[in-house]
N, C-alpha and C. Protein backbone atom coordinates (compact mmCIF):
# COMPACT_ATOMS: atom_id res chain seq x y z
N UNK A 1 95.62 112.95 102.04
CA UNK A 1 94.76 111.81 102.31
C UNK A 1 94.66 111.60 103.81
N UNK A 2 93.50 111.13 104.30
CA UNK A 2 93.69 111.13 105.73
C UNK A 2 92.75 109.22 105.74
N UNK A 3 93.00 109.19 107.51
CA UNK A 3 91.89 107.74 107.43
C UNK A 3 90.26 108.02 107.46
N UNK A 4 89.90 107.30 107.27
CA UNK A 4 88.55 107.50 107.61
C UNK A 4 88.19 106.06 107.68
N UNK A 5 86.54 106.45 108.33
CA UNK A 5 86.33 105.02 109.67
C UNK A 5 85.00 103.95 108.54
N UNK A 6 84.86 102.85 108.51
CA UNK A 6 83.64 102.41 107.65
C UNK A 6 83.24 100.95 108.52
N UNK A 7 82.15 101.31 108.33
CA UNK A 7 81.47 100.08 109.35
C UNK A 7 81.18 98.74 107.98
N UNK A 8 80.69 97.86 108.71
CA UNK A 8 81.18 96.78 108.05
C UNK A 8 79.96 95.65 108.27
N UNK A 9 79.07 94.79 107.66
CA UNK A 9 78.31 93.61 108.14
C UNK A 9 79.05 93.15 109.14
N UNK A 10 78.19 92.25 109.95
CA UNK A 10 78.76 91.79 110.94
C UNK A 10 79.60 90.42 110.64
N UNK A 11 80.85 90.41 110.90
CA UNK A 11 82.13 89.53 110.35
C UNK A 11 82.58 89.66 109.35
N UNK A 12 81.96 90.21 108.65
CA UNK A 12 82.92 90.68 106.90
C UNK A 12 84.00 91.31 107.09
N UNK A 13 84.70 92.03 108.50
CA UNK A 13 85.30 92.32 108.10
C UNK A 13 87.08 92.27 107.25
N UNK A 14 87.31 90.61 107.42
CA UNK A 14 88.13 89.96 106.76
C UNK A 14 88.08 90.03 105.01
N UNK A 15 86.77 89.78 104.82
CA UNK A 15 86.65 90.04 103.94
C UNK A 15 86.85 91.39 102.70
N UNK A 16 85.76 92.32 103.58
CA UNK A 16 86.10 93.61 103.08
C UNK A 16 87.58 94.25 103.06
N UNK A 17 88.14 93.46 103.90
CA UNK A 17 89.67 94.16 104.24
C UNK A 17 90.30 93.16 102.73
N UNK A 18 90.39 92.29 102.03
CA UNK A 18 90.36 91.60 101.15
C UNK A 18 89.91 92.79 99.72
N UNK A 19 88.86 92.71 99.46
CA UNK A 19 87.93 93.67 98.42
C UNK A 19 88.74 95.30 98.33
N UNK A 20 89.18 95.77 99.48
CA UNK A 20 89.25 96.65 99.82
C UNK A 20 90.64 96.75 99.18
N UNK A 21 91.89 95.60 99.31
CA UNK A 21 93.25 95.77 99.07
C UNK A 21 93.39 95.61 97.55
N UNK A 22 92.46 95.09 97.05
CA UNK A 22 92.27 94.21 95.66
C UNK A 22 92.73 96.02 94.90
N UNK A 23 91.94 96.69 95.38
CA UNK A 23 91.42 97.98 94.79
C UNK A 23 92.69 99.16 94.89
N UNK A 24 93.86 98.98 95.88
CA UNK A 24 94.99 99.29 95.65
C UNK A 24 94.36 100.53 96.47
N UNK A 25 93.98 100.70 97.31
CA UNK A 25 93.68 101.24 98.50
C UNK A 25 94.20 100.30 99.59
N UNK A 26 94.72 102.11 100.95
CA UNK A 26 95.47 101.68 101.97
C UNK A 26 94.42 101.29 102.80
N UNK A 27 94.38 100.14 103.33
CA UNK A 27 93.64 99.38 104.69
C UNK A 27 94.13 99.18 105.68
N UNK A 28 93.42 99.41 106.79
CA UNK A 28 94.02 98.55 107.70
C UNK A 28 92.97 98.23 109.14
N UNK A 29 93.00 96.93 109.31
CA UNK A 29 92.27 95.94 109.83
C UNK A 29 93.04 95.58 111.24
N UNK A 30 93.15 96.19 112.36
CA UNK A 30 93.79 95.88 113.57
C UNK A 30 93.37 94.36 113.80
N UNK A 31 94.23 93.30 114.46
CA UNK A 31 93.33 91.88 114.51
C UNK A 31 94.38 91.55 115.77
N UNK A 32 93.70 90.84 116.84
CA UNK A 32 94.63 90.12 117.98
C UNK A 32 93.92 88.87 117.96
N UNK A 33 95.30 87.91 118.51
CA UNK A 33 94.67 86.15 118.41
C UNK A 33 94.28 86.47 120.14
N UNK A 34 92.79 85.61 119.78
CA UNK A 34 92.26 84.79 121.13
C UNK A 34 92.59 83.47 120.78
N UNK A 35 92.37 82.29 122.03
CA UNK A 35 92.22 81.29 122.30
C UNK A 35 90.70 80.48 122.29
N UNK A 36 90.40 79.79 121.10
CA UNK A 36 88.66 79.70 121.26
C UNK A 36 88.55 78.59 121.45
N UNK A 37 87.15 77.79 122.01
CA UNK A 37 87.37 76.26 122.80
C UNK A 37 86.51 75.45 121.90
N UNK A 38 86.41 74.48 121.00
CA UNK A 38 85.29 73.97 120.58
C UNK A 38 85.14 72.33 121.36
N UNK A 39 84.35 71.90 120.85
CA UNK A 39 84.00 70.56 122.05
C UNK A 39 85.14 69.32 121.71
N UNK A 40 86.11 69.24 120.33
CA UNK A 40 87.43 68.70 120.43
C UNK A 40 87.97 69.47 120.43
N UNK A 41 88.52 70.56 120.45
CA UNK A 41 89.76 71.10 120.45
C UNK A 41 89.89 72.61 120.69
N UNK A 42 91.19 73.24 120.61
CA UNK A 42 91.54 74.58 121.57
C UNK A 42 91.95 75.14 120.12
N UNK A 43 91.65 76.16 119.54
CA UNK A 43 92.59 76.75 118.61
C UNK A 43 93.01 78.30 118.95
N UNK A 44 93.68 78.93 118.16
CA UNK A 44 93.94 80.11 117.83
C UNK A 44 93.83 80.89 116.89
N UNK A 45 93.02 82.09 117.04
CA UNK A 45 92.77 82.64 116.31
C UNK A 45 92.40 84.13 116.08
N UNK A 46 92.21 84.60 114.78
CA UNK A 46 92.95 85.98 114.89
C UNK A 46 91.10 86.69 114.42
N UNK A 47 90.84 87.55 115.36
CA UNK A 47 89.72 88.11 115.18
C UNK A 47 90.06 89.86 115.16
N UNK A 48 89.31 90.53 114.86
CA UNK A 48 89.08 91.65 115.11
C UNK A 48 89.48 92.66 116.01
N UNK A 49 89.96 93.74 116.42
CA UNK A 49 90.54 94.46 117.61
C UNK A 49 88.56 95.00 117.38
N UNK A 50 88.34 95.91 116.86
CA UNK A 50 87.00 96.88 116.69
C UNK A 50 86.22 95.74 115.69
N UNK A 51 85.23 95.38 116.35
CA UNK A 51 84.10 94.41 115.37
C UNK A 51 83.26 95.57 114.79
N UNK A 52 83.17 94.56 113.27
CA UNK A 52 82.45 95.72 112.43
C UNK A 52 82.91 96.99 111.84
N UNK A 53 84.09 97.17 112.19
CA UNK A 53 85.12 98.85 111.71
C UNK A 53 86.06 98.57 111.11
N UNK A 54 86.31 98.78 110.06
CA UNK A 54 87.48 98.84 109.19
C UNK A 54 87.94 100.53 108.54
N UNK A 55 89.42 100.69 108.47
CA UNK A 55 89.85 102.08 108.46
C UNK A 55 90.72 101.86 106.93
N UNK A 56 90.14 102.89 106.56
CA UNK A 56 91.08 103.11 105.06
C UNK A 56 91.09 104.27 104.73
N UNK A 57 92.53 104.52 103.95
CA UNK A 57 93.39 105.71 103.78
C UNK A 57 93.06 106.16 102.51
N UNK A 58 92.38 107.12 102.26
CA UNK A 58 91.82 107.90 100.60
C UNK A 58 91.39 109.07 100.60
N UNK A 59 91.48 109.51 99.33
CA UNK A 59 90.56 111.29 99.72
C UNK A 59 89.28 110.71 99.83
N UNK A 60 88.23 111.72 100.78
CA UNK A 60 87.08 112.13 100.56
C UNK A 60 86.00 111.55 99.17
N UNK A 61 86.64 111.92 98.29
CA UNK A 61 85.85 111.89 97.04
C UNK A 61 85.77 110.56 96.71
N UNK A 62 86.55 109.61 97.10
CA UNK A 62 86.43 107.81 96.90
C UNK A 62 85.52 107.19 97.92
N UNK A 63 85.49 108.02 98.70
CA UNK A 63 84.95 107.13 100.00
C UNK A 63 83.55 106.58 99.30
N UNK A 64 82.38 107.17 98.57
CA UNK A 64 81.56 107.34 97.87
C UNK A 64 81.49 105.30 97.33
N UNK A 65 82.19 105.73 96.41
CA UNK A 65 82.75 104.35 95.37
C UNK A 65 83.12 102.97 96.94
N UNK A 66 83.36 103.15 98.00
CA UNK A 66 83.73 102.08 98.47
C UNK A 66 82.53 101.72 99.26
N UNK A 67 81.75 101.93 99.54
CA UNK A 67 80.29 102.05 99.78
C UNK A 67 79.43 100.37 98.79
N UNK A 68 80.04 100.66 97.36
CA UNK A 68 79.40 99.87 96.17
C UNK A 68 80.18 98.47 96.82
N UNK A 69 80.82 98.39 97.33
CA UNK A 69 82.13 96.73 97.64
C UNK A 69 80.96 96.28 99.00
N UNK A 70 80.71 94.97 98.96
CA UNK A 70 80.07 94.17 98.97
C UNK A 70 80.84 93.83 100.42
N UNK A 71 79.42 94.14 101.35
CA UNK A 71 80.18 94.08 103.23
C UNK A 71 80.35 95.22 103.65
N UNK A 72 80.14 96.64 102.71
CA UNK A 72 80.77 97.70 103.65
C UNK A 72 79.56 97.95 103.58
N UNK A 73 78.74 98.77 104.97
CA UNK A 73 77.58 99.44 105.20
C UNK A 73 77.15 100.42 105.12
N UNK A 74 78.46 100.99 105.84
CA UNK A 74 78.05 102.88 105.67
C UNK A 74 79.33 103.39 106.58
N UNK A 75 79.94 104.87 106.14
CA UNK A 75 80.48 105.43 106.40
C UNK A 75 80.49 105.70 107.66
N UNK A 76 81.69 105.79 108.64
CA UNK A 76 80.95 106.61 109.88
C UNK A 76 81.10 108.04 109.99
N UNK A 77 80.60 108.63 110.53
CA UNK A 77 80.27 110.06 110.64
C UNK A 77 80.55 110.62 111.72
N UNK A 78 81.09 111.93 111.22
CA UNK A 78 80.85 112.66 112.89
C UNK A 78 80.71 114.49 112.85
N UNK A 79 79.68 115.35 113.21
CA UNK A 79 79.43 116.20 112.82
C UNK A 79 79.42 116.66 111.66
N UNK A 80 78.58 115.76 111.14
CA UNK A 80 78.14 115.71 109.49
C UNK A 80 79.04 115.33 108.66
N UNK A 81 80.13 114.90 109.15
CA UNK A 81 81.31 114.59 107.96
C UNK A 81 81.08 113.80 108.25
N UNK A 82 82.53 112.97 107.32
CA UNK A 82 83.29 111.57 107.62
C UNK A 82 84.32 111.50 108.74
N UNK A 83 83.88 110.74 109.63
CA UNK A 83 84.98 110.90 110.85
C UNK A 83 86.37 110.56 110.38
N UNK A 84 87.27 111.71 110.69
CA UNK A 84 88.43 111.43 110.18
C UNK A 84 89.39 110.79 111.65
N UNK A 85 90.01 109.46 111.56
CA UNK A 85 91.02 109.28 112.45
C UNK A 85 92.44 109.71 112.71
N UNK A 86 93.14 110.14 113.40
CA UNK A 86 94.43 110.35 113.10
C UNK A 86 95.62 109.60 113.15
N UNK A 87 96.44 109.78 112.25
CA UNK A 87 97.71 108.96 112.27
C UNK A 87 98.21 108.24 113.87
């Protein structure tokens, strides 16, 4: 099994990382807290490292089926494959 890369609507990706674990598939969603300002108050909070990219661990032949989960867009690619990331 290796990772491979899947793009994501824009902010789903909490979500999809959600849908994605339900399914007993390996995810994983890098996230660092910023500091955000609203007009009362300062919070913290945990966004995204890569907006829009979420990485999950499966053969090839599933990637297909995760496509159908609701927020994921499309596979990313790279010389006609599926871009594979490494450990």
């Amino acid at each position: 099994m290796s990772w491979y890369v899947l793009y994501t609507s824009a902010r789903a990706e909490k979500r999809v990382f959600d849908r994605i674990s339900e399914m007993e598939i390996e995810v994983y969603l890098p996230l660092h807290k910023v500091k955000r300002r609203w007009s009362d108050r300062i919070k913290l909070i945990e966004i995204p490292l890569f907006n829009s990219y979420i990485f999950v661990k499966c053969d090839e032949h599933k990637l297909r089926d995760l496509l159908l989960i609701y927020g994921v867009s499309r596979i990313v690619y790279y010389l006609g494959r599926p871009a594979i990331v490494r450990d």
